[in-house]
N, C-alpha and C. Protein backbone atom coordinates (compact mmCIF):
# COMPACT_ATOMS: atom_id res chain seq x y z
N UNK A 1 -74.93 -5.42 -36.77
CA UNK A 1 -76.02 -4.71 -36.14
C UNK A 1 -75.51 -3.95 -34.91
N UNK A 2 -74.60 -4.64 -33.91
CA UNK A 2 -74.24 -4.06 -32.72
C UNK A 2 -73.17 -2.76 -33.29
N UNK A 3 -72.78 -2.84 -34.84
CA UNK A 3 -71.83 -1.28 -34.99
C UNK A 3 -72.34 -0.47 -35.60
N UNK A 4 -73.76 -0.98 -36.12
CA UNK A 4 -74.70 0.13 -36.65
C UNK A 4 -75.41 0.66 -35.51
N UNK A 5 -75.55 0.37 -34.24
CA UNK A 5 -76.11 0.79 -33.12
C UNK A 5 -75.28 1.24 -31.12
N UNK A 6 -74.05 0.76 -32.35
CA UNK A 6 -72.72 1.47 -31.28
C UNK A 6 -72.99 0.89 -30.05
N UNK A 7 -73.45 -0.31 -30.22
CA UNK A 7 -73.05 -0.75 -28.67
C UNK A 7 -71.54 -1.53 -28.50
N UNK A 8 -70.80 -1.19 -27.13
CA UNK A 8 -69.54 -1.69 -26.85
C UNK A 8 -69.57 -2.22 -25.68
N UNK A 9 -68.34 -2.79 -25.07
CA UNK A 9 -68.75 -3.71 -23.92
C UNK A 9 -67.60 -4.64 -23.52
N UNK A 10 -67.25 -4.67 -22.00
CA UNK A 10 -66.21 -5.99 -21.67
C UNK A 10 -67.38 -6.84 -21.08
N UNK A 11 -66.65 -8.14 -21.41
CA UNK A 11 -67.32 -9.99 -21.12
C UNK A 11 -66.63 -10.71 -20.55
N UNK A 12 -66.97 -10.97 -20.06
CA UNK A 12 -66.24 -12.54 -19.77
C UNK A 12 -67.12 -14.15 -19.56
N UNK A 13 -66.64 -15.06 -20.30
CA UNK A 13 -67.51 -16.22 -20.74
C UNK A 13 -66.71 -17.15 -20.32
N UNK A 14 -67.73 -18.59 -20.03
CA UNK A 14 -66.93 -19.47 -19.43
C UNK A 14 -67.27 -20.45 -20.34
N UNK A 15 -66.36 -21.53 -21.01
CA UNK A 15 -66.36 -21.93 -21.49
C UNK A 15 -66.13 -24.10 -20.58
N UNK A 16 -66.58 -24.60 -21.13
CA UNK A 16 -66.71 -26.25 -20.75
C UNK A 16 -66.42 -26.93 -21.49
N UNK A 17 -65.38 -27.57 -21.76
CA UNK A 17 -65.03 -28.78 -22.94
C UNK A 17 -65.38 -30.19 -22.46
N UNK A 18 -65.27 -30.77 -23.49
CA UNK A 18 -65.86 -32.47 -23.38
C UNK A 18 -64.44 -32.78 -23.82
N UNK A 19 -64.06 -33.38 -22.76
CA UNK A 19 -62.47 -33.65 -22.74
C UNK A 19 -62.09 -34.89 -23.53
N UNK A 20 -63.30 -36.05 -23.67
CA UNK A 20 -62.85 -36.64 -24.90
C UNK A 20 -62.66 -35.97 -26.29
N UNK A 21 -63.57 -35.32 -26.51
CA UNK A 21 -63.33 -34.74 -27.92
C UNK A 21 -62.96 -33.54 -28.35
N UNK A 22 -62.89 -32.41 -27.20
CA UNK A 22 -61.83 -31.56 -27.29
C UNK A 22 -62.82 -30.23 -27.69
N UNK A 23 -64.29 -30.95 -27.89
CA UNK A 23 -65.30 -30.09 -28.35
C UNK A 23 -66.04 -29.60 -27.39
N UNK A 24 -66.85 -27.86 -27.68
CA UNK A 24 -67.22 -27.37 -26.96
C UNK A 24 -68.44 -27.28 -26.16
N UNK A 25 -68.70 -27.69 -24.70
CA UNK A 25 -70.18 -28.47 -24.57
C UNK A 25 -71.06 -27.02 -24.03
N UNK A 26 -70.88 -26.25 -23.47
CA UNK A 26 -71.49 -25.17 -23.02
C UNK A 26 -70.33 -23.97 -22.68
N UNK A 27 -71.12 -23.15 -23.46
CA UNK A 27 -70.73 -21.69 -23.49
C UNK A 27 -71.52 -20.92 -22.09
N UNK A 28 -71.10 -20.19 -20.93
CA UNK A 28 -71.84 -19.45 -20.02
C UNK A 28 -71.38 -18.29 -19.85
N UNK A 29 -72.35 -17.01 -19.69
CA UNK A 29 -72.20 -15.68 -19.34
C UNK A 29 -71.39 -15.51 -18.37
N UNK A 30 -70.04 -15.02 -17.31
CA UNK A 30 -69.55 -15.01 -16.20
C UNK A 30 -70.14 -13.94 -15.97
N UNK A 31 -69.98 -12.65 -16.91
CA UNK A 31 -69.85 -11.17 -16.80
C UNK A 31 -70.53 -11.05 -17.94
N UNK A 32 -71.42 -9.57 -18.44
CA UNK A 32 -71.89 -9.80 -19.56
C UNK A 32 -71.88 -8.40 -20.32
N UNK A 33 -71.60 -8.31 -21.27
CA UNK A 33 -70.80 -7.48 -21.74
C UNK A 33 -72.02 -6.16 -21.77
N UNK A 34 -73.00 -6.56 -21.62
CA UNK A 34 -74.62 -5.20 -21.32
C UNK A 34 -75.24 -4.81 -22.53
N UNK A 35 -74.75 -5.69 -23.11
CA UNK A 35 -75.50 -6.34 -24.60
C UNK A 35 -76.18 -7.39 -24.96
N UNK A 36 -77.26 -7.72 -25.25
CA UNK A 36 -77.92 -9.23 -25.95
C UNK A 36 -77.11 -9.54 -26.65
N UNK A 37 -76.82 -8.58 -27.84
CA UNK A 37 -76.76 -8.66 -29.07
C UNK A 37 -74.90 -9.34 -29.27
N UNK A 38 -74.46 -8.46 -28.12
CA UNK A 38 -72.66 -9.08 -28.05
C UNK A 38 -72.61 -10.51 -27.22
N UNK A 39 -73.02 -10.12 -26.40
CA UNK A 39 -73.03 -11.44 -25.48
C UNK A 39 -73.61 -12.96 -26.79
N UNK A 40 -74.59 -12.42 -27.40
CA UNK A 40 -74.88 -13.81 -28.19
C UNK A 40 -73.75 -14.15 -29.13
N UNK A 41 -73.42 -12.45 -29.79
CA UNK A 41 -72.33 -13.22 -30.45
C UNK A 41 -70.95 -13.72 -30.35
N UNK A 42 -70.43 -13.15 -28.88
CA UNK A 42 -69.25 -14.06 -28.34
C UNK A 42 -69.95 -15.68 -28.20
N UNK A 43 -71.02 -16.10 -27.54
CA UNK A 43 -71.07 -17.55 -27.22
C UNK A 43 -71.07 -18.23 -28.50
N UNK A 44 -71.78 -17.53 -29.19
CA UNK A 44 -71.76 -18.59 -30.76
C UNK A 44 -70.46 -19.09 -31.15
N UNK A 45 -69.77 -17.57 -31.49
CA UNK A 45 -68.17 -17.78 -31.86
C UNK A 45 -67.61 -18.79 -30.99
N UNK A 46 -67.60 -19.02 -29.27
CA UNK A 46 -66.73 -19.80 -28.58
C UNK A 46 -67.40 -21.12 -28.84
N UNK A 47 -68.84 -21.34 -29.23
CA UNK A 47 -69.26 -22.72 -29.40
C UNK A 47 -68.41 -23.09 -30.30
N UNK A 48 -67.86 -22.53 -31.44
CA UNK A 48 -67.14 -23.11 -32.50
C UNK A 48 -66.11 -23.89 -32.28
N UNK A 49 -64.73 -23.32 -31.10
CA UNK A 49 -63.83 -23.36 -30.59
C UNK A 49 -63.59 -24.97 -30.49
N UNK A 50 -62.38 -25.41 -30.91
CA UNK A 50 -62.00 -26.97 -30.69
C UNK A 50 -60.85 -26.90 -30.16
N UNK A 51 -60.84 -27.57 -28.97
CA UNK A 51 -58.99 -27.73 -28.38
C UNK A 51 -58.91 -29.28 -28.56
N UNK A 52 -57.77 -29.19 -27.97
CA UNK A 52 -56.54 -30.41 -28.25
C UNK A 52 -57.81 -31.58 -27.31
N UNK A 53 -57.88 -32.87 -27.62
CA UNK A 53 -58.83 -33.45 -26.34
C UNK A 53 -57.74 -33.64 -25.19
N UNK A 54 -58.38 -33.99 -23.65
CA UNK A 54 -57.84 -34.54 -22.97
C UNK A 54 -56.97 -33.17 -22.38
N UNK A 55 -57.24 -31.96 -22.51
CA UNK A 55 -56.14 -31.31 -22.03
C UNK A 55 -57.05 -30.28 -20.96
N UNK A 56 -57.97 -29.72 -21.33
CA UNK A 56 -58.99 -28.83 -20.30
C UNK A 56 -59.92 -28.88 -20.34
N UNK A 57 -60.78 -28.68 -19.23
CA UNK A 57 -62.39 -28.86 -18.95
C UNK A 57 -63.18 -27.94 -18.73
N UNK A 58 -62.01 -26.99 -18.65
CA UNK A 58 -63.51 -25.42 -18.54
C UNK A 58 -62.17 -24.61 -18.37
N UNK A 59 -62.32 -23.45 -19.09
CA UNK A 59 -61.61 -22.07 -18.88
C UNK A 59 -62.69 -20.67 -18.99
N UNK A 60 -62.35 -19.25 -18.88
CA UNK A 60 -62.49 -18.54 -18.89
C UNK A 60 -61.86 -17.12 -19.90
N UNK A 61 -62.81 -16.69 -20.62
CA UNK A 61 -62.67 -16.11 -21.43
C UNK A 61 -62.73 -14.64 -21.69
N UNK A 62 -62.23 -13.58 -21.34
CA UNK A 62 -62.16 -12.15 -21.14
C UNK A 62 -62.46 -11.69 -23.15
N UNK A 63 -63.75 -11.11 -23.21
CA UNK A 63 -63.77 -10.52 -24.25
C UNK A 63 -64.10 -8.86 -24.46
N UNK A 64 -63.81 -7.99 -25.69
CA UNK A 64 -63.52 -6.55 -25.12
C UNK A 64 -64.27 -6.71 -26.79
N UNK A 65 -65.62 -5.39 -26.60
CA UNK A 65 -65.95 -5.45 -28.22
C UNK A 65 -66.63 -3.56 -28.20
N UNK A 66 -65.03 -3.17 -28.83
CA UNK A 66 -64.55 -1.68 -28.75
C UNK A 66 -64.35 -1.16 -30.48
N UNK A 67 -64.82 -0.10 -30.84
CA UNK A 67 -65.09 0.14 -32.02
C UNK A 67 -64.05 1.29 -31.96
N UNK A 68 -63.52 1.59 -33.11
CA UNK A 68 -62.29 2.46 -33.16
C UNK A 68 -62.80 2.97 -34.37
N UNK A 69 -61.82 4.26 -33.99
CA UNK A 69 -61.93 5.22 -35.49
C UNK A 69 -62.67 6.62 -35.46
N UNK A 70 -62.31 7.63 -36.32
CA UNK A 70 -62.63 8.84 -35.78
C UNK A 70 -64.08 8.96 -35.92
N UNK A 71 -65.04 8.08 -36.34
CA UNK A 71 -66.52 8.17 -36.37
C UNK A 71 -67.16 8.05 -34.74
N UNK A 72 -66.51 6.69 -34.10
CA UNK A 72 -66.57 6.24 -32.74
C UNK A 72 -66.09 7.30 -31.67
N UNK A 73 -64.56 7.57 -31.96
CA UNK A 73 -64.68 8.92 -31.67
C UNK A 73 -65.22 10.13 -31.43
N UNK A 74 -65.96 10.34 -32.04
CA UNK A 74 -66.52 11.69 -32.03
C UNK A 74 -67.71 11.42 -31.17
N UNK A 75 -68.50 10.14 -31.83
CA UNK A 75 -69.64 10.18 -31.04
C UNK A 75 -68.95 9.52 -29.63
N UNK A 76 -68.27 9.39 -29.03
CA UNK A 76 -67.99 8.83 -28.01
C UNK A 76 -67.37 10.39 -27.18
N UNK A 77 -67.14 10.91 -27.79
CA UNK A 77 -66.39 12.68 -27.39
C UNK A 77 -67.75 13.36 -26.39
N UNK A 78 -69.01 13.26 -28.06
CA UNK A 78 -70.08 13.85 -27.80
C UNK A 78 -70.88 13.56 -26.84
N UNK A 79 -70.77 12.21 -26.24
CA UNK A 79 -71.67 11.41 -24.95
C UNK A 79 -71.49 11.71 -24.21
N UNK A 80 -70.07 12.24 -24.22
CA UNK A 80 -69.31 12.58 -22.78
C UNK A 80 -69.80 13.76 -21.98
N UNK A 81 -70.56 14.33 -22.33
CA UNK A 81 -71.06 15.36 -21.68
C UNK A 81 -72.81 15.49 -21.87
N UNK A 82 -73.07 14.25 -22.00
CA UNK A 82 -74.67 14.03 -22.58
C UNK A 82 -75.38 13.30 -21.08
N UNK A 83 -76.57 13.59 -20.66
CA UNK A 83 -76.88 13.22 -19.52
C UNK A 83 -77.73 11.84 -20.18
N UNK A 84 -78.47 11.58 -21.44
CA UNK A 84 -79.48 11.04 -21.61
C UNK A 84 -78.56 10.99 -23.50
N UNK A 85 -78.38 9.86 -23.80
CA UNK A 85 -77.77 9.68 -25.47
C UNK A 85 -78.23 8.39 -26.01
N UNK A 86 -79.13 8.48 -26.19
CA UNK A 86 -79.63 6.78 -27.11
C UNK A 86 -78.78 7.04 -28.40
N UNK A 87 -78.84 5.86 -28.77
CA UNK A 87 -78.35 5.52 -30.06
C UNK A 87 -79.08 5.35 -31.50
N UNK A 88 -79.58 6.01 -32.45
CA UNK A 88 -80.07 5.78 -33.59
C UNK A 88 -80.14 4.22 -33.95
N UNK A 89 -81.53 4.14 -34.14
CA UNK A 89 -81.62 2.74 -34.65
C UNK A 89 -81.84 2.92 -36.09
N UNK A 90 -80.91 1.67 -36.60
CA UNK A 90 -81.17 1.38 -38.05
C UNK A 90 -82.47 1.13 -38.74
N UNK A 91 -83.28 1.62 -39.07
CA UNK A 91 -84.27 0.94 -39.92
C UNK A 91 -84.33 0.03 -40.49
N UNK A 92 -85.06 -0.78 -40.29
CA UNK A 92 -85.54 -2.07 -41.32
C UNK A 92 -84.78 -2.59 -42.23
N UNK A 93 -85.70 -1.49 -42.89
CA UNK A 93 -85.31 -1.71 -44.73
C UNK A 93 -84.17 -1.52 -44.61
N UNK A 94 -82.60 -0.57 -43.60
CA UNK A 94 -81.44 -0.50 -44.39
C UNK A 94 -80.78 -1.52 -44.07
N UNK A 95 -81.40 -1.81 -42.94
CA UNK A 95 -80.40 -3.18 -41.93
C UNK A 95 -80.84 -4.53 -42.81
N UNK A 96 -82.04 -4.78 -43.59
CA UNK A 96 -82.73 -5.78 -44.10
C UNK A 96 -81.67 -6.09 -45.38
N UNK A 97 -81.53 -4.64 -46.21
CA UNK A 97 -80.78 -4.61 -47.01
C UNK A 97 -78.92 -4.75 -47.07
N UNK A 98 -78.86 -4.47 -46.38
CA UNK A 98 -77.40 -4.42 -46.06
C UNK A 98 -76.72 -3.20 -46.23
N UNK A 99 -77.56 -2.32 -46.65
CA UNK A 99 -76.82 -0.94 -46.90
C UNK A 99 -75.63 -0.03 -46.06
N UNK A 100 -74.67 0.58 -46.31
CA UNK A 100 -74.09 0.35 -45.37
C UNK A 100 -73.11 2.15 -45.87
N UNK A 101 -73.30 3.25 -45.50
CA UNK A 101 -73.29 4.64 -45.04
C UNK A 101 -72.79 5.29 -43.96
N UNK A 102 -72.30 6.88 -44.05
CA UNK A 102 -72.17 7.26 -42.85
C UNK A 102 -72.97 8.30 -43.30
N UNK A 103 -73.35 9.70 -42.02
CA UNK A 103 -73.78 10.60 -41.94
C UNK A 103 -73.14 11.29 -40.90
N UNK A 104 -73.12 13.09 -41.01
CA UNK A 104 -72.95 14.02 -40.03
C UNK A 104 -73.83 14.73 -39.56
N UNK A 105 -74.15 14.99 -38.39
CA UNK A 105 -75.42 15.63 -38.21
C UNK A 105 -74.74 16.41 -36.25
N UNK A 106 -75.65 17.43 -37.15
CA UNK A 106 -75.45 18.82 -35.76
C UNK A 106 -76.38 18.84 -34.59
N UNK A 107 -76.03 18.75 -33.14
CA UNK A 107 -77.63 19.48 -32.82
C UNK A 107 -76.97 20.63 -32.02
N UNK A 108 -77.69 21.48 -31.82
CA UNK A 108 -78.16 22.86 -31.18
C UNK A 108 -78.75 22.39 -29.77
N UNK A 109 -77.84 22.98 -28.76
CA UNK A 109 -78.50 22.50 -27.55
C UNK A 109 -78.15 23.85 -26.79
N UNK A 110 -79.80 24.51 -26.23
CA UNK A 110 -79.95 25.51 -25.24
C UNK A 110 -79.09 25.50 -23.77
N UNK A 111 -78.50 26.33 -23.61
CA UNK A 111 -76.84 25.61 -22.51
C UNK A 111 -78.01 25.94 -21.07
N UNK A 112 -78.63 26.60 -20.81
CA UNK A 112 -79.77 26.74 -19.35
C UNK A 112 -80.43 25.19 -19.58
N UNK A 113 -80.85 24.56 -20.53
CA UNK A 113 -81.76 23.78 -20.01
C UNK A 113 -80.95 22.00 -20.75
N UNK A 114 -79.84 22.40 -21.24
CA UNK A 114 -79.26 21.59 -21.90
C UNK A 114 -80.06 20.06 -22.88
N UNK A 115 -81.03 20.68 -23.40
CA UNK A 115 -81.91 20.42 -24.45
C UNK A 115 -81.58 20.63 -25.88
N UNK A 116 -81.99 19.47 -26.63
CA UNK A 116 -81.99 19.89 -28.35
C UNK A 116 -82.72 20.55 -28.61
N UNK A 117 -82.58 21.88 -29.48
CA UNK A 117 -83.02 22.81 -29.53
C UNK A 117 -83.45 22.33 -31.41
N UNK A 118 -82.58 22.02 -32.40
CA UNK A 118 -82.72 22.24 -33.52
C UNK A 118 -81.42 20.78 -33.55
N UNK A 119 -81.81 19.76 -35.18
CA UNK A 119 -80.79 18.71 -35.67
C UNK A 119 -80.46 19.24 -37.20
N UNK A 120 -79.46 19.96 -37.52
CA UNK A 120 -79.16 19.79 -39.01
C UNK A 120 -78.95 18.53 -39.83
N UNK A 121 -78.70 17.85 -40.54
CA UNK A 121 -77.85 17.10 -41.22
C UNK A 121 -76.46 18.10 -42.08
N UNK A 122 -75.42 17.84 -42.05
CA UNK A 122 -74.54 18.73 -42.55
C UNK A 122 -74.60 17.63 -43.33
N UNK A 123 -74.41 16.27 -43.23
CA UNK A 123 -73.70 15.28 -44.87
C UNK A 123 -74.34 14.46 -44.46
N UNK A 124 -75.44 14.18 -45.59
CA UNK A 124 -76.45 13.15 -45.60
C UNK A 124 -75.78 11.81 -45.86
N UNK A 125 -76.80 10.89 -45.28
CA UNK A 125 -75.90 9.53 -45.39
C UNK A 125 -76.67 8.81 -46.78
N UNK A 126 -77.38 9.55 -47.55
CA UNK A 126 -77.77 9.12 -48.55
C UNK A 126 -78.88 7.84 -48.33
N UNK A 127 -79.19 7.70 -47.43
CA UNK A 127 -80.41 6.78 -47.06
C UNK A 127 -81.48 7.47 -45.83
N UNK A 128 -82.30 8.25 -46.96
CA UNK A 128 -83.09 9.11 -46.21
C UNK A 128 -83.84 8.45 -44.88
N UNK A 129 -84.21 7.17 -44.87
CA UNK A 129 -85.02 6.49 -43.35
C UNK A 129 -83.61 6.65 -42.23
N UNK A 130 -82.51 6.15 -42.70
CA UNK A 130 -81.50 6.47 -41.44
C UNK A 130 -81.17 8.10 -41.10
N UNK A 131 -81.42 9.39 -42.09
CA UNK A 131 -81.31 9.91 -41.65
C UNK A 131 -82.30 11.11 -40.59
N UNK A 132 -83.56 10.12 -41.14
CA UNK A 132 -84.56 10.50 -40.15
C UNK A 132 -84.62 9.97 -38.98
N UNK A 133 -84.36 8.85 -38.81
CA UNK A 133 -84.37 8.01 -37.32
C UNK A 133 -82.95 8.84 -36.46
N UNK A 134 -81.91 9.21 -37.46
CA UNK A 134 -81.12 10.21 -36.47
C UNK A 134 -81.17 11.38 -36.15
N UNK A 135 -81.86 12.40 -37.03
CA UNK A 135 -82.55 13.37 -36.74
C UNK A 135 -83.66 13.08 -35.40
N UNK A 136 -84.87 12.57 -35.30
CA UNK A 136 -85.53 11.88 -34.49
C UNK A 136 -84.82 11.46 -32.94
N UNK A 137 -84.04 10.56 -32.74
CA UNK A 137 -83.08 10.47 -32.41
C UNK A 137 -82.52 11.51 -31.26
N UNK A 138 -81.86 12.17 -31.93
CA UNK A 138 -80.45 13.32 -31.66
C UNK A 138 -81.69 14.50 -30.39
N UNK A 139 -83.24 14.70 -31.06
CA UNK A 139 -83.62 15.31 -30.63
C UNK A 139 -84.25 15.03 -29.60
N UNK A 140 -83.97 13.75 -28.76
CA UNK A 140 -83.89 13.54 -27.54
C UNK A 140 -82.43 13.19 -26.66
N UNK A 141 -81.86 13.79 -27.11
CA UNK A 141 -80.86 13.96 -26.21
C UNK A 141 -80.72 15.02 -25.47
N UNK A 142 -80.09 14.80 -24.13
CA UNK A 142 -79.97 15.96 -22.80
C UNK A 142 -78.33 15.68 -22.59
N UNK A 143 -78.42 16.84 -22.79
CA UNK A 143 -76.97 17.43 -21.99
C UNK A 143 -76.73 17.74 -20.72
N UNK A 144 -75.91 18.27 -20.27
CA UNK A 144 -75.33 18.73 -18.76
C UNK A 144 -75.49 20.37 -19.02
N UNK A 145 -76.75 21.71 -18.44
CA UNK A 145 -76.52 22.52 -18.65
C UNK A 145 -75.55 22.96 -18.42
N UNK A 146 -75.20 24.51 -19.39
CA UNK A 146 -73.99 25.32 -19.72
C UNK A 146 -72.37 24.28 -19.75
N UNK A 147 -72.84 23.06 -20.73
CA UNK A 147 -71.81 22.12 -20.94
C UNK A 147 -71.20 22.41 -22.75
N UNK A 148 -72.53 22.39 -22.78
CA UNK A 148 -71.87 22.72 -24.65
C UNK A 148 -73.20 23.25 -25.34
N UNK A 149 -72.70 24.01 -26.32
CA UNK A 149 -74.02 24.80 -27.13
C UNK A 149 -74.33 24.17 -28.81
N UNK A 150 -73.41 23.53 -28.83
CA UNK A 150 -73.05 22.82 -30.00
C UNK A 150 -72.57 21.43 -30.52
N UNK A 151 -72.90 20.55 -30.74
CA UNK A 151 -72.60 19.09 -30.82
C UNK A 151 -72.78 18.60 -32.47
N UNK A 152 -71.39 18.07 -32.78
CA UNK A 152 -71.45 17.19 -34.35
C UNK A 152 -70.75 15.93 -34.08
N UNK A 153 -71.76 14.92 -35.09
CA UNK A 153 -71.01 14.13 -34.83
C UNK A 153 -71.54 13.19 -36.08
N UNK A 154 -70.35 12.43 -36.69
CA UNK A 154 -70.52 11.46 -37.72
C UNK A 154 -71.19 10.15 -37.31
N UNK A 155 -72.01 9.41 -38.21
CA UNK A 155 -72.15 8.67 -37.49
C UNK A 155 -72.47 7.32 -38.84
N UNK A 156 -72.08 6.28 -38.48
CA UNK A 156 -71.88 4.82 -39.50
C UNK A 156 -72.84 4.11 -39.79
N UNK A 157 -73.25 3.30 -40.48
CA UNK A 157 -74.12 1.89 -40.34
C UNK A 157 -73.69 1.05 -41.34
């Protein structure tokens, strides 16, 4: 869910062992990565975590949850000059389903008022509700006037 909605983020978690059994007694936020959605799923993962017993009682945990690849890319290119960029939410039904797509989509932004002017789809992602929620979407985004007149960008779920 957090890479169908491009959130990224550094953490850091503190972790507490029960030094008899080597098992993990509480997971805590130090730093938080500015996600619900990451932050829950680093603590789950570190609840799992078993060390040796008898050896540590609490450490600290630096986590980095960074999406790569020329899809991330691009939309990470395109933000860069975006004053206001939400992120397309998945719909329901595709996230319910598991469906799992990319799409390209254009917008047209007036460079005086750095507004979406017009959203093409150039390559449909073949799941028409996601590509309305990014159409929808895209056409609230603000730019930085006379920054760019033109913006594409692929985008995953």
């Amino acid at each position: 869910m957090a890479r169908a909605t491009h959130e990224e983020g550094d953490g850091k978690f503190t972790v507490r062992v029960d030094t008899e059994t080597g098992r993990v007694s509480k997971v805590t936020i130090a730093q938080s990565t500015g996600y619900k959605l990451l932050d829950d799923a680093a603590i789950s993962a570190l609840r799992r975590w078993r060390l040796k017993p008898h050896t540590r009682e609490a450490f600290n945990v630096p986590l980095s949850f960074h999406m790569s690849g020329h899809v991330e890319d691009e939309l990470r290119a395109a933000r860069k000059h975006a004053t206001y960029a939400p992120a397309p939410t998945v719909p329901f039904s595709v996230w319910f389903y598991g469906l799992h797509s990319a799409g390209r989509y254009e917008m047209k932004i007036d460079p005086a008022t750095g507004r979406v002017t017009d959203v093409k789809v150039l390559h449909n992602s073949r799941v028409l509700p996601f590509d309305q929620s990014c159409e929808r979407t895209f056409r609230q985004w603000r730019f930085a006037p006379h920054s760019v007149t033109t913006v594409a960008v692929w985008l995953s779920f």
